[in-house]
Each structure stands twice: as C-alpha cells, then as structure tokens.
N, C-alpha and C. Protein backbone atom coordinates (compact mmCIF):
# COMPACT_ATOMS: atom_id res chain seq x y z
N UNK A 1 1.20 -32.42 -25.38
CA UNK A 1 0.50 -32.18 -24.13
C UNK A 1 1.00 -30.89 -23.46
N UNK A 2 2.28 -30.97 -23.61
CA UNK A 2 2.59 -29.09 -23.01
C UNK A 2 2.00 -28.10 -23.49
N UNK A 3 1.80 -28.56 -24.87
CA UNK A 3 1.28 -26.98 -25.49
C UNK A 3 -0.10 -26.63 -24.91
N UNK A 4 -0.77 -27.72 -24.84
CA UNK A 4 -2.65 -27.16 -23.93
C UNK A 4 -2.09 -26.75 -22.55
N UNK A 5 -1.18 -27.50 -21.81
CA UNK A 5 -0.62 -26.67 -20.51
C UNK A 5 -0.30 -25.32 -20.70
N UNK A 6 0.72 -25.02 -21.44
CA UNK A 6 0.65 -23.77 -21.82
C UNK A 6 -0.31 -22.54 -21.75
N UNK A 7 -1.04 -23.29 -23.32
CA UNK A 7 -2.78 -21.80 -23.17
C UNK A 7 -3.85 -22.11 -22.11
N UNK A 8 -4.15 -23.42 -20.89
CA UNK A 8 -4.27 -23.72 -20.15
C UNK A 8 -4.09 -22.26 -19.34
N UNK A 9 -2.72 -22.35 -19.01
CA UNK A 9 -2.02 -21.89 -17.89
C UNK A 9 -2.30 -20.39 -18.08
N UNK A 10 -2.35 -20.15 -19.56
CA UNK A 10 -2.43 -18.59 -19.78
C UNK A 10 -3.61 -18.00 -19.90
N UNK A 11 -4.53 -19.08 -19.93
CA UNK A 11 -5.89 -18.04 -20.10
C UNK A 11 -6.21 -17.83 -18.61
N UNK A 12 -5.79 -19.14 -17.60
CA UNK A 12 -6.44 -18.76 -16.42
C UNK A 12 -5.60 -17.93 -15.82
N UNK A 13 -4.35 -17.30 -16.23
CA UNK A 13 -3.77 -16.27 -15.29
C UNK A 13 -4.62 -15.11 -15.99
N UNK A 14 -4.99 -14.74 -17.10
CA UNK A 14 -5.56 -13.80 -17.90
C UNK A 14 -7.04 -13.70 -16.85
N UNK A 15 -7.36 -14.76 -16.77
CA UNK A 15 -9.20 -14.88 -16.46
C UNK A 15 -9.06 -14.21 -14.80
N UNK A 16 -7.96 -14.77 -14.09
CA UNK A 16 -7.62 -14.32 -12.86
C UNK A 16 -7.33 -13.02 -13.01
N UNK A 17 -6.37 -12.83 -13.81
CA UNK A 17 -6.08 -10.96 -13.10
C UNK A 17 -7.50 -10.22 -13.96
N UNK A 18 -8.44 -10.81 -14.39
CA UNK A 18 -9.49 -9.98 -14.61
C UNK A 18 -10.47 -10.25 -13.32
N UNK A 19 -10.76 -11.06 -12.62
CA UNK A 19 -11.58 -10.77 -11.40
C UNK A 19 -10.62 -10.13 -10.56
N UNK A 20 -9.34 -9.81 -10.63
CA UNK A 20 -8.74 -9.41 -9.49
C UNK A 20 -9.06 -7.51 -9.78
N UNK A 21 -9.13 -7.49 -10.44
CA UNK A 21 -9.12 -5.85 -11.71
C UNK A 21 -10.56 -5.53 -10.84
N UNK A 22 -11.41 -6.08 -11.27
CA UNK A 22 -12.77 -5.79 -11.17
C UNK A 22 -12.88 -5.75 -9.33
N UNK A 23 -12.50 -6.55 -8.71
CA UNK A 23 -12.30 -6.39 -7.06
C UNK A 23 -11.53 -5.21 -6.94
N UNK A 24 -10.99 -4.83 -7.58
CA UNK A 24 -10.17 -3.50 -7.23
C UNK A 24 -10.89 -2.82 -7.30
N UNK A 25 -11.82 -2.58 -8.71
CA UNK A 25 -12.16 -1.50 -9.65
C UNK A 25 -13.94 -1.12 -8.48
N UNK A 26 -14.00 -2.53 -7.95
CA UNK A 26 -15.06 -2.21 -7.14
C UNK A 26 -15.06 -1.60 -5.78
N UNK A 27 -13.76 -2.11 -5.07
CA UNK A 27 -13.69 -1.66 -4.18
C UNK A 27 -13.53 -0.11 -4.05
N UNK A 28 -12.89 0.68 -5.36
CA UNK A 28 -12.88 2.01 -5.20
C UNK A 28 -14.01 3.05 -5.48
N UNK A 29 -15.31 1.97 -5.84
CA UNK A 29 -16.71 2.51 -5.92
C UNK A 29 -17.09 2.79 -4.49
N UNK A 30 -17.50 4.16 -3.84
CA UNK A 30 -17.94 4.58 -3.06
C UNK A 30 -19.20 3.78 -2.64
N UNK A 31 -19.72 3.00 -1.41
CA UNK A 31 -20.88 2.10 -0.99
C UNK A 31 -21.40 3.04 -0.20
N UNK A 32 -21.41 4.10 0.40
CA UNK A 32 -21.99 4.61 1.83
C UNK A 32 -21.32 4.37 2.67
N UNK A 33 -20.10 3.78 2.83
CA UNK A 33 -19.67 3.31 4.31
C UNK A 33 -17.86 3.52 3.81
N UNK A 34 -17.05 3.71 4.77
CA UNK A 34 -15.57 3.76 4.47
C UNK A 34 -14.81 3.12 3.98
N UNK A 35 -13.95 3.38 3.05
CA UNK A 35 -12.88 1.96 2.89
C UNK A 35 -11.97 3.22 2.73
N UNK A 36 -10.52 2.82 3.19
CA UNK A 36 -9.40 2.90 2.70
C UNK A 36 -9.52 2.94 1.33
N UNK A 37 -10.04 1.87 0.41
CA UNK A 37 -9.63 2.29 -0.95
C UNK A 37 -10.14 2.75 -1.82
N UNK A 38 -10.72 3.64 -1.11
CA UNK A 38 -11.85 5.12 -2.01
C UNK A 38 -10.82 6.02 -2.29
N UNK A 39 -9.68 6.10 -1.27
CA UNK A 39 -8.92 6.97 -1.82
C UNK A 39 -7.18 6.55 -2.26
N UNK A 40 -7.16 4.85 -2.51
CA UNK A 40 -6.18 4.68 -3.05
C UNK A 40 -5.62 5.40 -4.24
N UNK A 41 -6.82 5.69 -5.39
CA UNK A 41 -5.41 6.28 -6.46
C UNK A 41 -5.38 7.69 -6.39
N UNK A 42 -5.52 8.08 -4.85
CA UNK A 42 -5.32 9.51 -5.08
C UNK A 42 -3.55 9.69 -4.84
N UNK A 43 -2.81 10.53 -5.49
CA UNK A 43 -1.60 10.82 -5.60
C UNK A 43 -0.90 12.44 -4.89
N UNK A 44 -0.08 12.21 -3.96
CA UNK A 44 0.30 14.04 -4.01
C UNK A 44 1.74 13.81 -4.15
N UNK A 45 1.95 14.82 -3.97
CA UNK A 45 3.19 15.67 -4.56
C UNK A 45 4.05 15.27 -3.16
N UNK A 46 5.56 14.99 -3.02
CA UNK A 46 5.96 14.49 -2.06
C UNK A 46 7.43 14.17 -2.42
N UNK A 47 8.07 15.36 -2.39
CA UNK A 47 9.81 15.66 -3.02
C UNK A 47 9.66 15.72 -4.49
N UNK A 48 8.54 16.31 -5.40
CA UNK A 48 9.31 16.00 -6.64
C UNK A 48 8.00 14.67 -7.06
N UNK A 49 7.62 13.88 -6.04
CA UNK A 49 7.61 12.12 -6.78
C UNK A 49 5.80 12.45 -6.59
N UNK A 50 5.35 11.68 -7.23
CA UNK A 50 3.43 11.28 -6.99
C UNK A 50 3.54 10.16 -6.39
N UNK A 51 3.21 10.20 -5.52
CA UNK A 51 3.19 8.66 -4.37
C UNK A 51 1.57 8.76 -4.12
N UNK A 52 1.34 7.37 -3.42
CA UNK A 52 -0.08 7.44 -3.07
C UNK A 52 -0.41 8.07 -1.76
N UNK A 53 -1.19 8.33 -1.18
CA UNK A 53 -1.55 9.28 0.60
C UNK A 53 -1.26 8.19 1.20
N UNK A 54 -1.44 6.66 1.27
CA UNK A 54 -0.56 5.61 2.35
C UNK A 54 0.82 5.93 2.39
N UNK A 55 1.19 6.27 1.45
CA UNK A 55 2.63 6.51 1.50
C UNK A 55 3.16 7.57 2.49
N UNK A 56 2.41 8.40 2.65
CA UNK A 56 3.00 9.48 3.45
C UNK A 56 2.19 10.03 4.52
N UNK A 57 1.17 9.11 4.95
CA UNK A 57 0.70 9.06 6.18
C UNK A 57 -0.71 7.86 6.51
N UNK A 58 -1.12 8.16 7.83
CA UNK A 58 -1.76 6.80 8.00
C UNK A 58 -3.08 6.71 8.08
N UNK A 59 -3.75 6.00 7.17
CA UNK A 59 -5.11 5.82 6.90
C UNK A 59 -5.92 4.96 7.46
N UNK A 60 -7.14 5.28 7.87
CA UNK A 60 -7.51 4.37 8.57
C UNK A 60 -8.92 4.64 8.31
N UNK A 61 -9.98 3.84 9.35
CA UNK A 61 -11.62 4.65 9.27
C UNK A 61 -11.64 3.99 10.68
N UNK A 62 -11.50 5.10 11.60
CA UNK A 62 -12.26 4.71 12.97
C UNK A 62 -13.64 4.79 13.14
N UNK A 63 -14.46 4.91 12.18
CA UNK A 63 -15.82 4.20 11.89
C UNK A 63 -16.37 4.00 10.45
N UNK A 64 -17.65 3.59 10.68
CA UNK A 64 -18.07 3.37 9.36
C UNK A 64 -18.82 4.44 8.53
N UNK A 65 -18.37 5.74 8.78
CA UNK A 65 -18.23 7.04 8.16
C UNK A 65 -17.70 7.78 8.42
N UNK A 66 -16.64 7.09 8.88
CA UNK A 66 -14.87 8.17 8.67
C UNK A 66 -13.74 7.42 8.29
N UNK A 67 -13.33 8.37 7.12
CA UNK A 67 -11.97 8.36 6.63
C UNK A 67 -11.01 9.20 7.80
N UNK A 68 -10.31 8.67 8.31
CA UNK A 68 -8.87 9.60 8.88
C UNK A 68 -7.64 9.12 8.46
N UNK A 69 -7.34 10.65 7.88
CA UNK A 69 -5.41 10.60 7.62
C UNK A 69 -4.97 11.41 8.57
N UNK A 70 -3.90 10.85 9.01
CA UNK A 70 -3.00 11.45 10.31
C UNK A 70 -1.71 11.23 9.04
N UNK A 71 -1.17 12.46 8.42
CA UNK A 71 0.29 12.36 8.17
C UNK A 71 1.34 12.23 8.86
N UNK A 72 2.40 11.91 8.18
CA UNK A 72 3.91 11.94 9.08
C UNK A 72 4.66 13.02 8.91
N UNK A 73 3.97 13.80 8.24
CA UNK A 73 4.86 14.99 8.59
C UNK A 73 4.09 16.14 8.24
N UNK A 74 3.75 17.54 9.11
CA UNK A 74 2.94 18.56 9.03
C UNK A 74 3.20 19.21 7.78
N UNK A 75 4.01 19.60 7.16
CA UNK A 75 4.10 20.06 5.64
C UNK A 75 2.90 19.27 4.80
N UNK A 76 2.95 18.06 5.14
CA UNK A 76 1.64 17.44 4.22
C UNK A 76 0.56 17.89 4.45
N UNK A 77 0.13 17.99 5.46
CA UNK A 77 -1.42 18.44 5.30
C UNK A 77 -1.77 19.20 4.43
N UNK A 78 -1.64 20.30 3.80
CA UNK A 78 -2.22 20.91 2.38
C UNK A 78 -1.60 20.11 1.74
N UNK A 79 -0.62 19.77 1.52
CA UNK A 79 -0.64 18.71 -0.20
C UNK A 79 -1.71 17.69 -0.32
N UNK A 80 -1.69 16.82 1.20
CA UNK A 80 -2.65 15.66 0.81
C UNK A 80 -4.29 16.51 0.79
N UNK A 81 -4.49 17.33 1.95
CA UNK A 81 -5.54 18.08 1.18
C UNK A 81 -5.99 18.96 0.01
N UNK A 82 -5.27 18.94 -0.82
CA UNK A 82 -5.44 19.52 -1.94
C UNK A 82 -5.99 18.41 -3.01
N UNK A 83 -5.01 17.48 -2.63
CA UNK A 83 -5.01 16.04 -4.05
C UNK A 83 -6.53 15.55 -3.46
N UNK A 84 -6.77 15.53 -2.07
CA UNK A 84 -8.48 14.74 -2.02
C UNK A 84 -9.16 16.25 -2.61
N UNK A 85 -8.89 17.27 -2.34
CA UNK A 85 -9.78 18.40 -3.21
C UNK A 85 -9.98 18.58 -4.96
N UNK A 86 -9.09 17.96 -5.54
CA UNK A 86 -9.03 17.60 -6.59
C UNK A 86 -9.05 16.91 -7.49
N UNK A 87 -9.11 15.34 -6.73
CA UNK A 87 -9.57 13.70 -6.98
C UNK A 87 -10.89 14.10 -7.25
N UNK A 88 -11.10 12.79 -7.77
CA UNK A 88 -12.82 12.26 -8.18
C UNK A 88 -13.32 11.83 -6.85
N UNK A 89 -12.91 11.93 -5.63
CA UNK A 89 -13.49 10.97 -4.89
C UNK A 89 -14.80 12.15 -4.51
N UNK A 90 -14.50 13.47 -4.19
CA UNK A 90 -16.05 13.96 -4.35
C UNK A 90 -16.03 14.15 -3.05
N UNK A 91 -15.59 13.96 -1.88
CA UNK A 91 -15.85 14.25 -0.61
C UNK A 91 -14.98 15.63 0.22
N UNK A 92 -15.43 16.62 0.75
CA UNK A 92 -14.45 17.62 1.00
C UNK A 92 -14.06 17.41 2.28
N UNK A 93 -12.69 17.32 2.31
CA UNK A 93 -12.14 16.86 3.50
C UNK A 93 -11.78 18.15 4.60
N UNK A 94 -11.66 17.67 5.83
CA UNK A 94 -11.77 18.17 7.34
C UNK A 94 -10.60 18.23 7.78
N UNK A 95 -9.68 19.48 7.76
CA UNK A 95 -8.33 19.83 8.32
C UNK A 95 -8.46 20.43 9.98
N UNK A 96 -8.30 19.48 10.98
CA UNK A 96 -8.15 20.41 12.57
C UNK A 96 -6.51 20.38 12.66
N UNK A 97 -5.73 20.37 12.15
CA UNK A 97 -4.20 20.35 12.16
C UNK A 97 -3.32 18.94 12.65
N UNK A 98 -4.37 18.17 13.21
CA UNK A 98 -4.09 16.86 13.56
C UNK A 98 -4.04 15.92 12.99
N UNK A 99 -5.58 15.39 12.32
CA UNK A 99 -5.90 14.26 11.58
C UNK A 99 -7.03 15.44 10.18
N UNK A 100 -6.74 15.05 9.41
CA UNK A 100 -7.84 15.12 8.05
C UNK A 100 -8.71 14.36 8.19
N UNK A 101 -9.71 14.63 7.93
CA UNK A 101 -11.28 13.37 7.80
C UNK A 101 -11.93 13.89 6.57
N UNK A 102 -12.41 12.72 6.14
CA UNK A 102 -13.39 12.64 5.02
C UNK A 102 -14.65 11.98 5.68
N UNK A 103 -15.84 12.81 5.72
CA UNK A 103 -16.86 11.76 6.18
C UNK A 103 -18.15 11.66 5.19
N UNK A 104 -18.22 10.30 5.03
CA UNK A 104 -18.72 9.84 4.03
C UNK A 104 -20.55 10.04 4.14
N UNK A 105 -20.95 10.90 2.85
CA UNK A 105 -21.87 11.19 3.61
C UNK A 105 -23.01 9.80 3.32
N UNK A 106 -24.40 9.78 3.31
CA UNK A 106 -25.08 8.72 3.19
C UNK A 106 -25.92 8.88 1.67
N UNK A 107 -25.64 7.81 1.06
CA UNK A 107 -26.18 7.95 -0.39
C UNK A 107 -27.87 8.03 -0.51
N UNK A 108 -28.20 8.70 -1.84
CA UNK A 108 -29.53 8.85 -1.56
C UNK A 108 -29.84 7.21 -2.79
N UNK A 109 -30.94 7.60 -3.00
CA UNK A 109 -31.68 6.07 -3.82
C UNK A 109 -31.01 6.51 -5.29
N UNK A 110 -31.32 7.52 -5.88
CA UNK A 110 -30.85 7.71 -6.96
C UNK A 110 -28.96 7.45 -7.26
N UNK A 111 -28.90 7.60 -6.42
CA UNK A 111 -27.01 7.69 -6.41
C UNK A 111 -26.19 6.22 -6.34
N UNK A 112 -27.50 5.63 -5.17
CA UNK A 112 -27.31 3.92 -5.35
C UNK A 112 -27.54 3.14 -6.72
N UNK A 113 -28.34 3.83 -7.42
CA UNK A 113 -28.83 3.12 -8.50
C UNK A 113 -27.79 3.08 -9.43
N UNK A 114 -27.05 4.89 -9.83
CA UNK A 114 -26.37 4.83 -10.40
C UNK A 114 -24.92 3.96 -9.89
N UNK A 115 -24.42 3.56 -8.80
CA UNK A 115 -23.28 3.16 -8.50
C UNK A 115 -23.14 1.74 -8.97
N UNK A 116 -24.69 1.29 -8.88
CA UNK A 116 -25.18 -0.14 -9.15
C UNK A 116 -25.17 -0.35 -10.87
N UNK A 117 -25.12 0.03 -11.40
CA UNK A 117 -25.34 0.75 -12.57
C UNK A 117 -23.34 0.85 -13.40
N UNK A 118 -22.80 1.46 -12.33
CA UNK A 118 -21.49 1.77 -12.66
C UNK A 118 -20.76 0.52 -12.27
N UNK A 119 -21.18 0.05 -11.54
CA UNK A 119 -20.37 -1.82 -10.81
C UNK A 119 -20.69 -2.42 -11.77
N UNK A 120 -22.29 -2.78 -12.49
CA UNK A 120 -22.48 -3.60 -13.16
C UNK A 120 -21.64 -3.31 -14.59
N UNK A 121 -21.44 -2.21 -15.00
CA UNK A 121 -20.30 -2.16 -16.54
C UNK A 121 -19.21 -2.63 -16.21
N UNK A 122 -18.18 -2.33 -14.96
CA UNK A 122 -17.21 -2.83 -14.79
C UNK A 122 -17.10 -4.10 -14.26
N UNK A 123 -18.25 -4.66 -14.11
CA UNK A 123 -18.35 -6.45 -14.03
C UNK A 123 -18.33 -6.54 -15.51
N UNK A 124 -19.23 -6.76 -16.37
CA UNK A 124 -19.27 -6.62 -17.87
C UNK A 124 -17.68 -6.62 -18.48
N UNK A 125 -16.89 -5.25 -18.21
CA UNK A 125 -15.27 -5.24 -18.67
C UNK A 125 -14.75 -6.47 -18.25
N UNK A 126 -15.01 -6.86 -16.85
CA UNK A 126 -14.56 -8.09 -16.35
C UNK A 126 -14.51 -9.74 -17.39
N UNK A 127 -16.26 -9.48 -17.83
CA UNK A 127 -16.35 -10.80 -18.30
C UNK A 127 -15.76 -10.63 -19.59
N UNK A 128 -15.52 -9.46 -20.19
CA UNK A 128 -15.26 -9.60 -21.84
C UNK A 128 -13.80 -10.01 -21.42
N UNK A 129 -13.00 -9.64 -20.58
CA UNK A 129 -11.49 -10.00 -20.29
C UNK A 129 -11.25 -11.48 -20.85
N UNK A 130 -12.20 -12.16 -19.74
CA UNK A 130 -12.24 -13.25 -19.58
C UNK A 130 -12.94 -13.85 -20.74
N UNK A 131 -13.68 -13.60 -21.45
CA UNK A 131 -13.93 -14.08 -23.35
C UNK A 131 -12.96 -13.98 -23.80
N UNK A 132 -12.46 -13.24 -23.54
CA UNK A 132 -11.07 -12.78 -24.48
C UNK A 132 -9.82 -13.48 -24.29
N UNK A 133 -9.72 -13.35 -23.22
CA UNK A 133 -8.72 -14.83 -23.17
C UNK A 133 -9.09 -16.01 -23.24
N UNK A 134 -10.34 -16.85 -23.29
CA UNK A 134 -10.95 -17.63 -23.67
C UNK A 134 -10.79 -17.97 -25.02
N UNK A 135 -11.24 -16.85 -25.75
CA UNK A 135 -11.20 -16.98 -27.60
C UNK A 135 -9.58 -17.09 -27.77
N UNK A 136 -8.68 -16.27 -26.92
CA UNK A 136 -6.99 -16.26 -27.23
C UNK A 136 -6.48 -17.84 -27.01
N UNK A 137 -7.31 -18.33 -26.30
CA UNK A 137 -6.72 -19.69 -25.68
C UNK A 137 -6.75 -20.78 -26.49
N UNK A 138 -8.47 -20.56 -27.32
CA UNK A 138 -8.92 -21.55 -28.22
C UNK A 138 -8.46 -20.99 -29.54
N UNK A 139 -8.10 -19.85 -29.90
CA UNK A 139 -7.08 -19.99 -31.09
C UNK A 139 -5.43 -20.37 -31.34
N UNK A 140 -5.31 -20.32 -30.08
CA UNK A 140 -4.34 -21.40 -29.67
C UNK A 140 -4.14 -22.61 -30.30
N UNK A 141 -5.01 -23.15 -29.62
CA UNK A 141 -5.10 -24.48 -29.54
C UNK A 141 -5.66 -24.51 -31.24
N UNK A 142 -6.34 -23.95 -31.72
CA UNK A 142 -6.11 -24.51 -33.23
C UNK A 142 -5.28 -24.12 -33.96
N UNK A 143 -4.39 -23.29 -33.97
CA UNK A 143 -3.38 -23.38 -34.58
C UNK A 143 -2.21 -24.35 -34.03
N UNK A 144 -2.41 -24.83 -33.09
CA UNK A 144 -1.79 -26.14 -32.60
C UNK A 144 -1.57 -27.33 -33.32
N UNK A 145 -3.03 -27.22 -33.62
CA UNK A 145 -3.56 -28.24 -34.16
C UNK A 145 -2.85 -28.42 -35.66
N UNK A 146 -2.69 -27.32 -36.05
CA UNK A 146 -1.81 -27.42 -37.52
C UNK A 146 -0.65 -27.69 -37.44
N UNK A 147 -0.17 -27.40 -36.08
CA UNK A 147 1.27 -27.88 -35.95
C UNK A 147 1.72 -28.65 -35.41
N UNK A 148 0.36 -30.06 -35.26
CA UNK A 148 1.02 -31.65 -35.27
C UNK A 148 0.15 -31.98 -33.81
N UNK A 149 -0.60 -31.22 -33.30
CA UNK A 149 -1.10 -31.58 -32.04
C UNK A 149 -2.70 -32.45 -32.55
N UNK A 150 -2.54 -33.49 -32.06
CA UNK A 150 -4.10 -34.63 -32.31
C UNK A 150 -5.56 -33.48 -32.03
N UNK A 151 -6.29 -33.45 -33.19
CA UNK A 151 -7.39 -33.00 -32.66
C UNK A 151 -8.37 -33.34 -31.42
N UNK A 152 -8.57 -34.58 -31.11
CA UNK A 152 -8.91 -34.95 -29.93
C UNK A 152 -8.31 -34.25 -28.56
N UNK A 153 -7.26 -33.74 -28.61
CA UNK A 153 -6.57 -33.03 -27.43
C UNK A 153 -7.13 -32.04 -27.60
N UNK A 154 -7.13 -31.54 -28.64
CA UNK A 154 -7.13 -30.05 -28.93
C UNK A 154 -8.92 -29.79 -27.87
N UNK A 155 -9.83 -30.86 -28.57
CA UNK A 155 -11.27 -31.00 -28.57
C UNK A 155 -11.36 -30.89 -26.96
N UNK A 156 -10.59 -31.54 -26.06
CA UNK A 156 -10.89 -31.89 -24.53
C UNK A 156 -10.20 -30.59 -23.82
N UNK A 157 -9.10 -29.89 -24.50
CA UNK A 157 -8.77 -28.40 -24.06
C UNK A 157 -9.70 -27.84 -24.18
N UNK A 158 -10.34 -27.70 -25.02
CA UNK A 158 -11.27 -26.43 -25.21
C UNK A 158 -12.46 -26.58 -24.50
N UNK A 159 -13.15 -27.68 -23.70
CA UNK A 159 -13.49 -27.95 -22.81
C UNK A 159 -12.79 -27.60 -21.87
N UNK A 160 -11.83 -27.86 -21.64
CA UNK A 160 -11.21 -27.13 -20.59
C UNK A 160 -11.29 -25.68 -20.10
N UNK A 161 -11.19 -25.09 -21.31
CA UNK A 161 -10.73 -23.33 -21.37
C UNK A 161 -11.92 -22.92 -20.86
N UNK A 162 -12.97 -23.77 -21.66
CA UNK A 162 -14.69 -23.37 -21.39
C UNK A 162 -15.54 -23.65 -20.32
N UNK A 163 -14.30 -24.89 -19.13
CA UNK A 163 -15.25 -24.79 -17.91
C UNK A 163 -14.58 -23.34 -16.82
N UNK A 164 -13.05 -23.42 -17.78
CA UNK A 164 -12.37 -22.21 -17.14
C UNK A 164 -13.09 -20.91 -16.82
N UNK A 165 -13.49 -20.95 -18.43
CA UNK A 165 -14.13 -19.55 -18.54
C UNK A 165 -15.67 -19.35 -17.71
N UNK A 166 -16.51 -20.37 -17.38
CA UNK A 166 -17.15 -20.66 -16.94
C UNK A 166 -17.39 -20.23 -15.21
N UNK A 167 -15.92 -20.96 -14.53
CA UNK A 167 -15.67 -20.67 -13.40
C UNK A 167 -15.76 -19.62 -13.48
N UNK A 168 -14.78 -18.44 -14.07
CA UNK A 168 -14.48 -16.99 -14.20
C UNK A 168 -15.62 -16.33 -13.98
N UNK A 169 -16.50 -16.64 -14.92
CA UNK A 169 -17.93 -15.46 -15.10
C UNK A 169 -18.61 -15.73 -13.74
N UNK A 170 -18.97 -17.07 -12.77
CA UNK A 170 -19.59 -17.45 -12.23
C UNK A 170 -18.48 -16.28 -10.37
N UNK A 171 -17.48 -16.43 -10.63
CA UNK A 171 -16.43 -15.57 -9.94
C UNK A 171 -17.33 -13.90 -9.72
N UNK A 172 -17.10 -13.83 -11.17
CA UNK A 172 -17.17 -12.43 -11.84
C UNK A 172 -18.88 -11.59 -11.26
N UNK A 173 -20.06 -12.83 -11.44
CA UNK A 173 -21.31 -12.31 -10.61
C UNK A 173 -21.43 -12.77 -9.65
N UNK A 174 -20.37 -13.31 -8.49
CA UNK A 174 -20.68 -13.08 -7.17
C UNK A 174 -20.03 -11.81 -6.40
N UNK A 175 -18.82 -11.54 -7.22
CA UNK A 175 -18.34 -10.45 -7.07
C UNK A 175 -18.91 -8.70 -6.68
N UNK A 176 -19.89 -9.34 -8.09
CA UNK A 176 -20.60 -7.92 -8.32
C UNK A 176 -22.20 -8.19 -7.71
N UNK A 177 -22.36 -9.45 -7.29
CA UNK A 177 -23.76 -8.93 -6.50
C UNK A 177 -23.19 -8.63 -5.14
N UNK A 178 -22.46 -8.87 -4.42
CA UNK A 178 -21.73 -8.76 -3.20
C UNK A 178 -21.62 -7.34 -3.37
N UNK A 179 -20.61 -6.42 -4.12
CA UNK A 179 -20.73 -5.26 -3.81
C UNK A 179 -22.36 -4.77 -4.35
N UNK A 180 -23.23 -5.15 -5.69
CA UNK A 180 -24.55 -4.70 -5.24
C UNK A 180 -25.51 -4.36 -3.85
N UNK A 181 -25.19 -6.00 -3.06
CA UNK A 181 -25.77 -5.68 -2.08
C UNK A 181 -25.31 -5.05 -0.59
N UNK A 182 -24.21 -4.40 -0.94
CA UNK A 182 -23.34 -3.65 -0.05
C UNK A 182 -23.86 -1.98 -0.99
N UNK A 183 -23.99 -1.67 -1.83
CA UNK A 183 -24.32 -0.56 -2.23
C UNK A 183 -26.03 -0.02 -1.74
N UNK A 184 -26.69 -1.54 -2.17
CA UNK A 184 -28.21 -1.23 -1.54
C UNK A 184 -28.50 -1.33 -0.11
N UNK A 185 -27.80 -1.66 0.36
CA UNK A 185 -27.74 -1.71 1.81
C UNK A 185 -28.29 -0.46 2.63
N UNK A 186 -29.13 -0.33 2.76
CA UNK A 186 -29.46 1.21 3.44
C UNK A 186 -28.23 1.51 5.32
C-alpha cells in the first residue's frame, strides 16, 4: 500500500507544479491591462549580480495602464531602463528622473488573437506535463506489480492517477479560459 502512496503522491506534485508553471507562464502574457508580472523575468545588472527589477526597486501599477518603477537608488534608472529596452516585453519605457513607466498600450484584434493563440500552446505544455506524469505514475505501478504488489491495487491506483489526471486537465482549461477571457476583454 505505500508504494501507490508513493506514485500517488508523485504524480500529483508533478500534475501541480504543472498548473502552477502555466499560471505563471500566463500571467507573463501581456492582456491589455498591467500586471507586475509582465516584467518579472526581466533582469539588470546590479553589483556584478542579475537580479530581478523587484529587487532593486518598487513596482507597482497605479492604474490599469501603468506600470511604475520608482528605484532605490538613482544609479538604476538607466540599468533598469535599458534591461526593459532590451526584454521581450516590447513596451518603451518613460524616464522623468523620478518614477519609470511603461504604459501599456491597448491591443488591437489581431494581437488578441495571437496572444489567445500563444496561452492556448502553453495550456497544451501544461496538459502534456500532466500525461506525463500520469503515464510515469502508471508505469509505476506496473512494475510494482512485478515486484509483489496484488494486481487489484495496482487496478484501483490507476484509477486513481486517472481521476488525478483528470482533475489536472479540468484545472488546466479553467485556467486558460480565464486568462482567454481577460485577453478578449475589450
């Protein structure tokens, strides 16, 4: 009985950090409107080290088409404006010596389609995760099975893994119609 606890235990941490991936991976898809984590993996230069721009000053969106960084220390302002000039994020940012802004401009139809388009593959990466530890779980469990575990157990795990996997995908497209309908959102 430990051993189905076991691949149990491991497919659903597997199945979990794949909707958690895909909530990330979505949240850094640009919607029309601000987030903070459009520009999480941007990196600058900061003694020597690549840290992220939270790290070295403070992000915020005092609306819902503005990014503002206020650094902690004036030397940053061209570093962190350079790294958003050179990121993928695509937006050219606004130096008055105070605060930096990024303002997000408003997507056209074509641009929504494609973003909708780009969410839906990385839902897709999502669900193969989650097959994949699914199939890892149930080869598990049969090679278990050769090594003294009752097939009947084996038979009611894999039911298991499969309402697991089940939950997951069902996770996985509310996920991604939620940011769909945050992308179509005019």
């Amino acid at each position: 009985m430990n051993d189905v606890k076991f691949y149990l235990d491991a497919a659903e941490k597997k199945m979990n950090e794949a909707v958690n991936y895909l909530d990330d991976a979505l949240a850094r898809i640009r919607a029309g409107k601000a987030n903070v984590k459009i520009i999480a993996g941007v990196r600058v230069d900061y003694y020597g080290s690549q840290v992220p721009i939270d790290n070295v000053a403070n992000v915020t969106t005092p609306d819902a088409r503005t990014i503002a960084i206020v650094p902690w220390e004036k030397s940053m302002f061209k570093v962190i404006e350079k790294a958003l000039i050179d990121s993928n994020v695509g937006i050219m940012p606004e130096n008055n010596g105070e605060v930096i802004r990024l303002n997000i401009p408003p997507l056209t139809e074509e641009r929504r389609k494609q973003l909708v388009k780009d969410s839906k593959a990385e839902s897709e990466k999502g669900k193969v995760s989650v097959r994949n530890a699914r199939r890892e779980a149930i080869e598990g469990l049969k090679k278990a099975v050769k090594e003294g575990m009752p097939e009947d157990v084996e038979k009611d795990a894999e039911e298991k893994v499969q309402k697991l996997h089940d939950k997951y995908l069902k996770k996985i497209d509310e996920v991604f119609a939620a940011k769909e309908k945050e992308i179509l959102t005019v």
